[in-house]
C-alpha atoms as a PDB file:
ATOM      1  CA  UNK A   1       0.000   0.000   0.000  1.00  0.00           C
ATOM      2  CA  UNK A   2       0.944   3.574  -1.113  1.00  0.00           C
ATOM      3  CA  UNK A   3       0.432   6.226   2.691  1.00  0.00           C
ATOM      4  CA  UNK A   4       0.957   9.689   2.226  1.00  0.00           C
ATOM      5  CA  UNK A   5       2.143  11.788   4.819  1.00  0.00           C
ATOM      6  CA  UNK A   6       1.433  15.386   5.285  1.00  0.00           C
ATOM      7  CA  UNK A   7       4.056  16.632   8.146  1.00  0.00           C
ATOM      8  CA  UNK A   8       3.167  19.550   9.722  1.00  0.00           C
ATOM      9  CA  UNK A   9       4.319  21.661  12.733  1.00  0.00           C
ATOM     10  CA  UNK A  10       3.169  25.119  13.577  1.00  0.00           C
ATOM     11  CA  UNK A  11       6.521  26.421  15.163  1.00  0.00           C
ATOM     12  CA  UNK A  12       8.475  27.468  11.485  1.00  0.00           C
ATOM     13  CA  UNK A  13      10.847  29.802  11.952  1.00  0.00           C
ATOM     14  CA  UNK A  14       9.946  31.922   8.795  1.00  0.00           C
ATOM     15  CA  UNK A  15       5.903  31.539   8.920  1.00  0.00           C
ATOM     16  CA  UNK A  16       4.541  30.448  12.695  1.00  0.00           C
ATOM     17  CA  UNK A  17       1.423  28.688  12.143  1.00  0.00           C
ATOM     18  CA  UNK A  18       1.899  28.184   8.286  1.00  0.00           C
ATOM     19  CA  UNK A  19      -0.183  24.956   8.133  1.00  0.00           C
ATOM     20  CA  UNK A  20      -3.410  26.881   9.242  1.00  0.00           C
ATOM     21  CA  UNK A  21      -2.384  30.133   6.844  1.00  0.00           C
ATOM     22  CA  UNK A  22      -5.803  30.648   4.841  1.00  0.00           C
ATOM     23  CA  UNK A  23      -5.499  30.757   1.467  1.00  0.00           C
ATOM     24  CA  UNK A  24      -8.785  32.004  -0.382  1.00  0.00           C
ATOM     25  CA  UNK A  25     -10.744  30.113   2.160  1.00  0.00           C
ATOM     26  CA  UNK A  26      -9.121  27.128   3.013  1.00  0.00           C
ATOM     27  CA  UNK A  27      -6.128  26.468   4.962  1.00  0.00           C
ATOM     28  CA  UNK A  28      -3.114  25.581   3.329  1.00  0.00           C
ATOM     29  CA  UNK A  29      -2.806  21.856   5.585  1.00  0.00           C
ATOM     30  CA  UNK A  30      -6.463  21.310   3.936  1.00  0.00           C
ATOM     31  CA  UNK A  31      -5.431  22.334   0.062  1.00  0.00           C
ATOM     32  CA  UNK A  32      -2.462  19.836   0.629  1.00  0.00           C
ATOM     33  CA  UNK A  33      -4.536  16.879   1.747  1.00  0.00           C
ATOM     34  CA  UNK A  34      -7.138  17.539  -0.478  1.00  0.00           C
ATOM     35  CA  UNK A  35      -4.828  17.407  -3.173  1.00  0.00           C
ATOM     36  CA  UNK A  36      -3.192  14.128  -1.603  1.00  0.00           C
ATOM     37  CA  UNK A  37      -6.419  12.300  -1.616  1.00  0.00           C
ATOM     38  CA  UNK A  38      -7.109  13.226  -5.141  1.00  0.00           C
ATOM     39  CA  UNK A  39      -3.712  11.377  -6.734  1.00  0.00           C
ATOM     40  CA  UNK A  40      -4.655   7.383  -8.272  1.00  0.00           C
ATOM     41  CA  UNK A  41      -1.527   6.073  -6.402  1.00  0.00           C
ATOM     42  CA  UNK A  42      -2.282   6.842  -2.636  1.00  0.00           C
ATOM     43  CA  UNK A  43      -4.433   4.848  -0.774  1.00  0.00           C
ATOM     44  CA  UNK A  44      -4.428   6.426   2.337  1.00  0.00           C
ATOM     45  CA  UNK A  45      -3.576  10.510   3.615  1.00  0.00           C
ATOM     46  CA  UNK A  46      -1.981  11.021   7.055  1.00  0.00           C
ATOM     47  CA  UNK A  47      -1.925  14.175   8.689  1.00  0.00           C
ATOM     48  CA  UNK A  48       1.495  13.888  10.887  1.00  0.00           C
ATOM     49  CA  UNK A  49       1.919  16.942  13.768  1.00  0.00           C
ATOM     50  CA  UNK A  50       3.104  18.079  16.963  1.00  0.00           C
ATOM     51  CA  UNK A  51       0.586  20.681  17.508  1.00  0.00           C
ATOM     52  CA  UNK A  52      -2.939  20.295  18.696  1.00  0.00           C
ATOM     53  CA  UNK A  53      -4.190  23.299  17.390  1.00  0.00           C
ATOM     54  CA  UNK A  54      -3.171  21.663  13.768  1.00  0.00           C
ATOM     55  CA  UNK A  55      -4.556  18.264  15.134  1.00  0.00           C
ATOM     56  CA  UNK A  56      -7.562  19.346  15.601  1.00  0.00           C
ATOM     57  CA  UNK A  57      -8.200  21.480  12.398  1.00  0.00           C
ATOM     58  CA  UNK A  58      -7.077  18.623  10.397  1.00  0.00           C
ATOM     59  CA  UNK A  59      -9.822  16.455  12.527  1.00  0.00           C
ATOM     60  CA  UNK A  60     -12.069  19.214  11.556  1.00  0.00           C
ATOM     61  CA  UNK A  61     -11.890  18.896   7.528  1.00  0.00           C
ATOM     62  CA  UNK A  62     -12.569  15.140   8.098  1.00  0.00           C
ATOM     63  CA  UNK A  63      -8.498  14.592   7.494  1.00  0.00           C
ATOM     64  CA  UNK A  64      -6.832  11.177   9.395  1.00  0.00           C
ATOM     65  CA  UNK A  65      -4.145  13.092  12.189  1.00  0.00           C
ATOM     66  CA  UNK A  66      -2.165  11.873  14.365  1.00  0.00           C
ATOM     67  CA  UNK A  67       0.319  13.441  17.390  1.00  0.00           C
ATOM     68  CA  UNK A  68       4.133  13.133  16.646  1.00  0.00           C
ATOM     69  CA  UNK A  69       7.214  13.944  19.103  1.00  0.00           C
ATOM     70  CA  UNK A  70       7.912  17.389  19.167  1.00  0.00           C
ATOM     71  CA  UNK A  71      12.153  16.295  18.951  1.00  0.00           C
ATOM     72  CA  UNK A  72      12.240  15.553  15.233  1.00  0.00           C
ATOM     73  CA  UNK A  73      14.770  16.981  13.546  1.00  0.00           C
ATOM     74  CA  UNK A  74      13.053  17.307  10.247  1.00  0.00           C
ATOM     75  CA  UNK A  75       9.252  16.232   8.404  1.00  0.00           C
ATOM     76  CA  UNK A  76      10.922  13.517   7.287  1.00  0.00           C
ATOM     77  CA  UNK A  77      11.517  11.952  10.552  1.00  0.00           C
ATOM     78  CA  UNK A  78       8.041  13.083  11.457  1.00  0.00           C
ATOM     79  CA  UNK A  79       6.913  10.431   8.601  1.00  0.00           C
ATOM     80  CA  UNK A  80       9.397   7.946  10.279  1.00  0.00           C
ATOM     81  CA  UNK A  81       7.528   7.521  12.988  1.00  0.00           C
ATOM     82  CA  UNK A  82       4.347   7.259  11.560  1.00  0.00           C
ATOM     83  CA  UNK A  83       5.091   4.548   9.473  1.00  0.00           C
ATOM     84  CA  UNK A  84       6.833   2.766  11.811  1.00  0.00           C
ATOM     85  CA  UNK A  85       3.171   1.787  12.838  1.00  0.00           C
ATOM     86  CA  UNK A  86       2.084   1.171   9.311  1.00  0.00           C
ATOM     87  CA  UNK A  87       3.315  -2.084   8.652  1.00  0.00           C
ATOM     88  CA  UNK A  88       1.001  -2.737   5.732  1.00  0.00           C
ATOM     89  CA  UNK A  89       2.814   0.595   4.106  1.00  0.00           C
ATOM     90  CA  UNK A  90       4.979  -0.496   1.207  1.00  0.00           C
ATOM     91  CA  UNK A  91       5.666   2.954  -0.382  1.00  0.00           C
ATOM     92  CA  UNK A  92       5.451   6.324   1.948  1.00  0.00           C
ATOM     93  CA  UNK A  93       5.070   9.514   0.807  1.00  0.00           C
ATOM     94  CA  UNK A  94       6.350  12.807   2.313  1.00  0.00           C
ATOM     95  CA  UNK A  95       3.878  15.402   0.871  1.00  0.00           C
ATOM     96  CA  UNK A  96       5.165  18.574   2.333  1.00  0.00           C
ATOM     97  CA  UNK A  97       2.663  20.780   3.617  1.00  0.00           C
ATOM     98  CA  UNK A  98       3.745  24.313   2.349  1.00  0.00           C
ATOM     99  CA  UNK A  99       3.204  23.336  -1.764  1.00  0.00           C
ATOM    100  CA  UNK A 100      -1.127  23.801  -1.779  1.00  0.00           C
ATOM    101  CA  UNK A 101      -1.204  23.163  -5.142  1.00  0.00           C
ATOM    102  CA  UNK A 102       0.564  20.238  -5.719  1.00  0.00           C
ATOM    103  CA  UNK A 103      -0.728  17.839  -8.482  1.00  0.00           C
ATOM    104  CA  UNK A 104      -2.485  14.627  -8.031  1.00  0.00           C
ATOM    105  CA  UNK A 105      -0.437  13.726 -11.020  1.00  0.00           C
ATOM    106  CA  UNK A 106       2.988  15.148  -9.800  1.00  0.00           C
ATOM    107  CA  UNK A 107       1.978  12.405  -7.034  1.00  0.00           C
ATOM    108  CA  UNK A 108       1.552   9.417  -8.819  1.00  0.00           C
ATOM    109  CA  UNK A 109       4.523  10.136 -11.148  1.00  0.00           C
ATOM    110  CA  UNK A 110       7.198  10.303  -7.769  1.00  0.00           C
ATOM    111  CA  UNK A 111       4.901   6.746  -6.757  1.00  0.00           C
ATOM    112  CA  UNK A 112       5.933   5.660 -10.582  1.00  0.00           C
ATOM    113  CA  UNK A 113       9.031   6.853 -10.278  1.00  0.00           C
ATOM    114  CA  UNK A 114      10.141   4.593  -7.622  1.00  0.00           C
ATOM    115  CA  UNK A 115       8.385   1.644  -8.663  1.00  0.00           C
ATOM    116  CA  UNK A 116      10.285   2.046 -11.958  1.00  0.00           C
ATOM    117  CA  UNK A 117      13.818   1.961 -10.102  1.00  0.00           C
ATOM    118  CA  UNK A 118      14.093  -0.971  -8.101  1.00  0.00           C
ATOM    119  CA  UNK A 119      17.708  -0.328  -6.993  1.00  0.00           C
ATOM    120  CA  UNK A 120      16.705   3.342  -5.513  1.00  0.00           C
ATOM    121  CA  UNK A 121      15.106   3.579  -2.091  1.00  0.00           C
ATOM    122  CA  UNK A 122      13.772   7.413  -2.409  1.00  0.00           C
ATOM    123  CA  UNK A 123      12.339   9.741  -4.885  1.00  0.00           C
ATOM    124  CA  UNK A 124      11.886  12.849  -5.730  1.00  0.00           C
ATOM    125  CA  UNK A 125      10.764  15.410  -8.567  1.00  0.00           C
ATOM    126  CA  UNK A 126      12.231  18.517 -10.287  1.00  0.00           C
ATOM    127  CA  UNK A 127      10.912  20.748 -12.488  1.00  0.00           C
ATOM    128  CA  UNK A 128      12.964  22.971 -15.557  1.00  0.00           C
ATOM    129  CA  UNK A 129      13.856  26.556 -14.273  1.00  0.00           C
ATOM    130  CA  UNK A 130      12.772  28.877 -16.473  1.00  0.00           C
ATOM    131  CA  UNK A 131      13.749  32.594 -14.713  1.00  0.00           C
ATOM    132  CA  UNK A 132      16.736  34.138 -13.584  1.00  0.00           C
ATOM    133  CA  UNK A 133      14.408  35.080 -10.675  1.00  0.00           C
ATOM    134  CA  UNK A 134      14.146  31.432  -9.187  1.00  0.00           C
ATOM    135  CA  UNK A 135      17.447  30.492 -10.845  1.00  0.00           C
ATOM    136  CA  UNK A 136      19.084  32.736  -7.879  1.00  0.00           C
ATOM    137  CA  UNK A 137      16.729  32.212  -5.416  1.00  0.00           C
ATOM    138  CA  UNK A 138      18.165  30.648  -2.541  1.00  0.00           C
ATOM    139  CA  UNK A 139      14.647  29.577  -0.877  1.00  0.00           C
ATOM    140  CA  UNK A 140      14.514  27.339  -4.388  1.00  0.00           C
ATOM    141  CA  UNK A 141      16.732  24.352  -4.467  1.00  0.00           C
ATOM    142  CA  UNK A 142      18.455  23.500  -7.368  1.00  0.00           C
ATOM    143  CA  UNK A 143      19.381  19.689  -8.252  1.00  0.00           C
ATOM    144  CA  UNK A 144      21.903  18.157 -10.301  1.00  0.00           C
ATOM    145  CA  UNK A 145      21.444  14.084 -11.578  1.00  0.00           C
ATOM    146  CA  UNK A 146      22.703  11.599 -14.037  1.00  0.00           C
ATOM    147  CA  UNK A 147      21.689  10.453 -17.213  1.00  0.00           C
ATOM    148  CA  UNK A 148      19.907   7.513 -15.457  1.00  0.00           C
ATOM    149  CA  UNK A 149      18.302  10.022 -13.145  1.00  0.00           C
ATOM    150  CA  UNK A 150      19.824   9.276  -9.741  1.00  0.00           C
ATOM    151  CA  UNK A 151      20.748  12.239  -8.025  1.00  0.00           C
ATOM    152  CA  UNK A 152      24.384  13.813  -7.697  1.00  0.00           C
ATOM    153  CA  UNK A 153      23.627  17.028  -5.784  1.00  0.00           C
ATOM    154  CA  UNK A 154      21.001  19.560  -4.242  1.00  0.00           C
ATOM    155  CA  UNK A 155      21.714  23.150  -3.639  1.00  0.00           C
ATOM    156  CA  UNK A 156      20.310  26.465  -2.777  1.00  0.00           C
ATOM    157  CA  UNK A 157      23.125  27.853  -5.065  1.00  0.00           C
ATOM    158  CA  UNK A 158      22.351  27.480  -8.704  1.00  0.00           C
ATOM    159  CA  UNK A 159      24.304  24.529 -10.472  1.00  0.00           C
ATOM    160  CA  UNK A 160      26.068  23.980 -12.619  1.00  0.00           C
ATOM    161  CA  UNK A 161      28.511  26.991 -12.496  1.00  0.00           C
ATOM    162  CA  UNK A 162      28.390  27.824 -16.096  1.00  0.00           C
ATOM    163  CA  UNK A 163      31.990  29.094 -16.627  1.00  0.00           C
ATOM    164  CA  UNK A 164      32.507  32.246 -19.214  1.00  0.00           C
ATOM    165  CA  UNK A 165      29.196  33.197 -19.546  1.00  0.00           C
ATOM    166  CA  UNK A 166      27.343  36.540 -18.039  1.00  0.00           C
ATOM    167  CA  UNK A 167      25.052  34.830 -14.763  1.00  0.00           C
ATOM    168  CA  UNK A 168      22.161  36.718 -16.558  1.00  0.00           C
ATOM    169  CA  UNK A 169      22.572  34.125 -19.705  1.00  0.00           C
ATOM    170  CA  UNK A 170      23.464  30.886 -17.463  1.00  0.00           C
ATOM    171  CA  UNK A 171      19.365  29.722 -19.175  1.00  0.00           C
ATOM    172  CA  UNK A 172      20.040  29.968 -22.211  1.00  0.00           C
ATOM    173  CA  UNK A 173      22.691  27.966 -22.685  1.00  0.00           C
ATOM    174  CA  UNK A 174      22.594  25.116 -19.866  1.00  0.00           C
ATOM    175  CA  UNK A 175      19.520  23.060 -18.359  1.00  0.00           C
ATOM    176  CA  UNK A 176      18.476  23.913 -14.512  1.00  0.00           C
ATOM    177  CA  UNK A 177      16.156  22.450 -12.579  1.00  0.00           C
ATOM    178  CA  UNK A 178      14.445  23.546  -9.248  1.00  0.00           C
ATOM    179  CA  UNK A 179      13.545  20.298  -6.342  1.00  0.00           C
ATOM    180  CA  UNK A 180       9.955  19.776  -5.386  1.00  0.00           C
ATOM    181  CA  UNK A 181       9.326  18.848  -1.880  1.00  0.00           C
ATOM    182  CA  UNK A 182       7.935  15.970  -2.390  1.00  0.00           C
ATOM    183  CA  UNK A 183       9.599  12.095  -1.508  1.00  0.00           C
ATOM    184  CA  UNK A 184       8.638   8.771  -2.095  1.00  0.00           C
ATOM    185  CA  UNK A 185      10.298   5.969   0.177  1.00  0.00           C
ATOM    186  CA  UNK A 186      10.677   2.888   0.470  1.00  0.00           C
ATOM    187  CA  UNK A 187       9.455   2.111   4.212  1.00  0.00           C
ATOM    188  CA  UNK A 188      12.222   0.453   5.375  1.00  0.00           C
ATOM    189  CA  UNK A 189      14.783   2.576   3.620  1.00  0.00           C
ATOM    190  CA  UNK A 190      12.842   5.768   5.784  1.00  0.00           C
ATOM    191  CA  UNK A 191      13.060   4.035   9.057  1.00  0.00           C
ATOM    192  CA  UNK A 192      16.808   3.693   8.455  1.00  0.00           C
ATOM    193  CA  UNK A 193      16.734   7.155   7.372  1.00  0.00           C
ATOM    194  CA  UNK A 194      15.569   8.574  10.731  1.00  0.00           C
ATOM    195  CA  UNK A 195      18.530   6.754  12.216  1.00  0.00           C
ATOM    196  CA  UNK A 196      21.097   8.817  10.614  1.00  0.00           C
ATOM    197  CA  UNK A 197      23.982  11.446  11.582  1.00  0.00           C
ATOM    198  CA  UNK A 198      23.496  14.455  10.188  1.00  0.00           C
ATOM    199  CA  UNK A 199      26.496  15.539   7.594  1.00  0.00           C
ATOM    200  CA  UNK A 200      28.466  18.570   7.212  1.00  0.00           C
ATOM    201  CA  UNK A 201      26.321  19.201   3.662  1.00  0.00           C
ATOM    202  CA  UNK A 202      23.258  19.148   5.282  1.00  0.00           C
ATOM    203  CA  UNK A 203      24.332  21.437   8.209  1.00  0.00           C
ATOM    204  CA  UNK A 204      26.094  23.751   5.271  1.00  0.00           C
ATOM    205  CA  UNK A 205      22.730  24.014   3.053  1.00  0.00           C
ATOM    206  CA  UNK A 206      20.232  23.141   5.831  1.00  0.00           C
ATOM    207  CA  UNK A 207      19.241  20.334   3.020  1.00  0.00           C
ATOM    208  CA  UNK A 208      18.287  16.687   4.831  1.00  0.00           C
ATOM    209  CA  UNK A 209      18.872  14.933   1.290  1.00  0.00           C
ATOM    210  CA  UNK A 210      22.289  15.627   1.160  1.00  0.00           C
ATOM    211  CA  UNK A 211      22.619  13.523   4.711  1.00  0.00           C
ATOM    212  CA  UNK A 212      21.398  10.959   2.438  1.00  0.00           C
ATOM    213  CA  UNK A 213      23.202  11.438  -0.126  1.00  0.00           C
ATOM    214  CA  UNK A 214      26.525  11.566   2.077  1.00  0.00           C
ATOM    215  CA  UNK A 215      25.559   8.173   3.714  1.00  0.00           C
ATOM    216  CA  UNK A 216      25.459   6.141  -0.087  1.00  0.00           C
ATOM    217  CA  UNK A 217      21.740   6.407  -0.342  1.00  0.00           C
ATOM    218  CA  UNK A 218      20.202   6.543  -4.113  1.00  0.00           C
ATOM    219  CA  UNK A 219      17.563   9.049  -5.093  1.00  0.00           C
ATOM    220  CA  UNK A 220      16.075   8.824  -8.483  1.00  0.00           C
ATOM    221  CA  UNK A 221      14.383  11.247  -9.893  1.00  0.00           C
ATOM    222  CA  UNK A 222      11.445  12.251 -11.755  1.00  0.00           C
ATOM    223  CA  UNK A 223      10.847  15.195 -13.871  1.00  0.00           C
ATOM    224  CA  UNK A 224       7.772  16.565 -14.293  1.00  0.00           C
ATOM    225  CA  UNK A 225       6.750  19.821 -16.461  1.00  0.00           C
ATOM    226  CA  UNK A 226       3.397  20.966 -14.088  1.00  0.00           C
ATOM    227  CA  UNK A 227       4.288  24.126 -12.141  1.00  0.00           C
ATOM    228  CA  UNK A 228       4.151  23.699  -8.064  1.00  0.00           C
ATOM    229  CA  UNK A 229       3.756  26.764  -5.532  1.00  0.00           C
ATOM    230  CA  UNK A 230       6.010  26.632  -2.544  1.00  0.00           C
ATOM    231  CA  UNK A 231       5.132  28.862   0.437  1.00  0.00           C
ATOM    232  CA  UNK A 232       8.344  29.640   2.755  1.00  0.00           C
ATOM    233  CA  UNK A 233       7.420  33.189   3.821  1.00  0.00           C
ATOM    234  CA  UNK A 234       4.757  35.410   4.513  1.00  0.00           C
ATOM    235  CA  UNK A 235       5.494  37.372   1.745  1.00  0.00           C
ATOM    236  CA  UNK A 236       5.187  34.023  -0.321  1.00  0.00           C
ATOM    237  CA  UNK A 237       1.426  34.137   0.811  1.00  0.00           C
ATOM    238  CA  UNK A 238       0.948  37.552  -0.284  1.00  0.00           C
ATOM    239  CA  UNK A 239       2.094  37.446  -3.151  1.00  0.00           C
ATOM    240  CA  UNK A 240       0.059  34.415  -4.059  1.00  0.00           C
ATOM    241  CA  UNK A 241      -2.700  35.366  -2.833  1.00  0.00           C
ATOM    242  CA  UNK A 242      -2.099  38.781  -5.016  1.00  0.00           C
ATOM    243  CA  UNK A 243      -1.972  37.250  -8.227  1.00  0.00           C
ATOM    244  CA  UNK A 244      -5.067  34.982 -10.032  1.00  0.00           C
ATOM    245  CA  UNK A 245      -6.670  32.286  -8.160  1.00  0.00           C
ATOM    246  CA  UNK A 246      -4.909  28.681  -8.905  1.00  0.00           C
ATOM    247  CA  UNK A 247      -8.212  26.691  -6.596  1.00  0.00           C
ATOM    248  CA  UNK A 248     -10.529  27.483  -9.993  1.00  0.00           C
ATOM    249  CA  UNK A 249     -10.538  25.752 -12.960  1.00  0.00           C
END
């Protein structure tokens, strides 16, 4: 069986209560778990928190929630210990709860994804960068893979370095690609997962892949062309909520 997990905590450091952030009527926990439920894949949407403020809203919209420790490091050891009671879970999802508008379809591709690679335990997606805007954004991650699409490197600086050409031009002559916050794993590979040490990458780019990475894990990845709308800040918000509605059809 396919479980997704929606972490969330209300403590962020950049947005306090982000999970319960309204967004044209709806919080943004309840846009991410509708959107959950609506992918083919997933048979089954967990709301994961240490808050029972968020607990109980997610109760509210009819979501499954359940209490976590408040000591985890990260959401994806918040996921680690809910599926350490799902023993029926094959493949478990880490659906972060700050993109409201991901796709049911960018879902079942990262559940495809790591069907399709039996010698990965994780995936992940990544879309084509196409502004100099999110190209130097630190708040977007940038990854780097192979030509069998196992991943080499994530960073919040933009890579590759395209030597001798102006920064401005690095798009039009070299491919980029921005991470999605979205994981598939294996459930025993994310169990192990939980275990681990963090490394001096992580700690340098605050990114919890690259403890993976560092420890000789394999992430494959899937590339996917729909757009996705992270929200990191408050101004994030605003300036979503600014611009056209993405909730109508």
């Amino acid at each position: 069986m396919v479980v997704a997990i929606v972490p969330a905590r209300y403590a962020s450091t950049r947005f306090p209560g982000k999970p319960l952030a309204d967004i044209w009527g709806k919080s943004m926990l309840q846009r991410v778990w509708e959107q959950a439920c609506k992918s083919a894949a997933v048979g089954r949407v967990i709301v994961a928190t240490d808050d029972p403020r968020i607990c109980e809203h997610a109760s509210a919209f009819g979501a499954e929630a359940v209490m976590t420790s408040p000591e985890h490091r990260s959401g994806t050891d918040r996921c680690a210990e809910v599926a350490a009671r799902l023993s029926d879970a094959d493949i478990v999802l880490n659906i972060q709860g700050d993109e409201p508008f991901v796709k049911p379809e960018q879902i079942d591709l990262l559940v495809q994804t790591l069907v399709e690679a039996p010698t990965c335990s994780i995936a992940t997606l990544v879309k084509p960068i196409s502004s100099t805007e999110e190209l130097f954004n630190p708040n977007v991650v940038k990854a780097v893979f192979s030509e069998s699409r196992q991943s080499l490197y994530f960073s919040r600086h933009p890579i590759p370095y395209v030597r001798g050409v102006a920064p401005e031009a690095w798009l039009e002559v070299a491919e980029f690609y921005k991470h999605l916050g979205l994981y598939a794993f294996r459930r025993d590979a994310l169990l192990q997962l939980a275990q681990l040490p963090t490394s001096p990458l992580e700690q340098a780019e605050s990114l919890e892949q690259l403890r993976w990475l560092a420890h000789g894990q394999r992430i494959v990845i899937g590339i996917t062309h729909l757009e996705s709308v992270g929200i990191d800040t408050p101004e994030d918000l605003q300036r979503l909520l600014n611009g056209p509605r993405l909730d109508e059809p």
